[in-house]
Protein backbone atom coordinates (compact mmCIF):
# COMPACT_ATOMS: atom_id res chain seq x y z
CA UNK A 1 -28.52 -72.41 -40.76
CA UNK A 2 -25.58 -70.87 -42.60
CA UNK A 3 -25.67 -70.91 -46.41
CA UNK A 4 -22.43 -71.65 -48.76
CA UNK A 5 -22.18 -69.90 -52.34
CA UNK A 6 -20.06 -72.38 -54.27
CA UNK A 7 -18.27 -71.36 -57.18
CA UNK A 8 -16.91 -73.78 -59.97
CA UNK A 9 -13.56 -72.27 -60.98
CA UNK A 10 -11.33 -75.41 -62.82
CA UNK A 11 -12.22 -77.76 -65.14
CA UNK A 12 -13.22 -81.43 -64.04
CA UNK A 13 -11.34 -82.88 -67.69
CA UNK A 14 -8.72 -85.58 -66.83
CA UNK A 15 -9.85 -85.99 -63.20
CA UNK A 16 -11.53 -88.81 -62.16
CA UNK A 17 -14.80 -89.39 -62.75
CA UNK A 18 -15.95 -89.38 -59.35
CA UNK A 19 -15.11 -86.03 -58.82
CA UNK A 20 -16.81 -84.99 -62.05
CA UNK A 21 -19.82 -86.79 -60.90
CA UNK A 22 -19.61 -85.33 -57.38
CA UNK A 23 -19.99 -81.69 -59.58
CA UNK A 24 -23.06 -82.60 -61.12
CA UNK A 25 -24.12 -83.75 -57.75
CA UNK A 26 -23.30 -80.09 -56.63
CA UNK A 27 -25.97 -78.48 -58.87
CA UNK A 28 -23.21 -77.67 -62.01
CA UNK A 29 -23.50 -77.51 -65.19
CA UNK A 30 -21.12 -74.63 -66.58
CA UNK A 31 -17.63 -73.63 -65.62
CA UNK A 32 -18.18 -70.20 -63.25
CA UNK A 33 -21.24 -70.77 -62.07
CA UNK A 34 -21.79 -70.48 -58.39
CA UNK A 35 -24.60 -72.45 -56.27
CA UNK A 36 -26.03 -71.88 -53.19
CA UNK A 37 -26.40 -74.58 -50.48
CA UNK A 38 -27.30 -74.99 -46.77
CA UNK A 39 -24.08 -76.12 -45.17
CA UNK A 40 -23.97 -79.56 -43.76
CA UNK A 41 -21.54 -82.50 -43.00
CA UNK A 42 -22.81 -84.36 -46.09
CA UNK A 43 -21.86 -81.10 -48.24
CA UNK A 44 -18.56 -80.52 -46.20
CA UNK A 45 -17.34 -84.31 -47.84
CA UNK A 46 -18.74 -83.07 -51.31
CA UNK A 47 -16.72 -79.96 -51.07
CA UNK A 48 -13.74 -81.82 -50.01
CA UNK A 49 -13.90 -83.99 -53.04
CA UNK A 50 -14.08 -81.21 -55.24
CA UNK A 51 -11.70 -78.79 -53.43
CA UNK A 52 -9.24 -78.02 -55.90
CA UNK A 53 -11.76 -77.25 -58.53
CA UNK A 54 -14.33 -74.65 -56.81
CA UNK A 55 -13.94 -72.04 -54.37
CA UNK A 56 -16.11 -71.54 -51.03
CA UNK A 57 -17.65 -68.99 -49.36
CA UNK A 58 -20.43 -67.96 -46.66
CA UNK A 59 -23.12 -66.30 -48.69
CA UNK A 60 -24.30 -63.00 -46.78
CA UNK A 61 -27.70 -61.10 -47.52
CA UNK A 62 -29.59 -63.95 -49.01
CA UNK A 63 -32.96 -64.10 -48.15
CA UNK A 64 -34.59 -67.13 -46.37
């Protein structure tokens, strides 16, 4: 299965608290980190909380 490196560009301050919960849910805990996850419908939602505050991409070359 495809894997998605997620990178947390914008800051979750004055959003709603959802979204800054659906972050930590994410794996974050600092501003520019990036996460690796298997990609899934259940992510997909995640990300599309969140979409304005990280950028996504298909990680290539990680191992297994």
């Amino acid at each position: 299965m495809a894997k998605l490196r997620i990178t947390w560009v914008k800051s979750g301050v004055g959003y709603e608290r959802s979204q800054r919960r659906t972050l930590e849910t994410l794996g974050f805990h600092r501003l520019n980190q990036s996460v690796l996850h298997e990609d899934s419908r259940a992510l997909r939602g995640m990300i599309n909380k969140v979409r304005h505050l990280v950028t996504v991409e298909k990680a290539i070359g990680q191992p297994e």
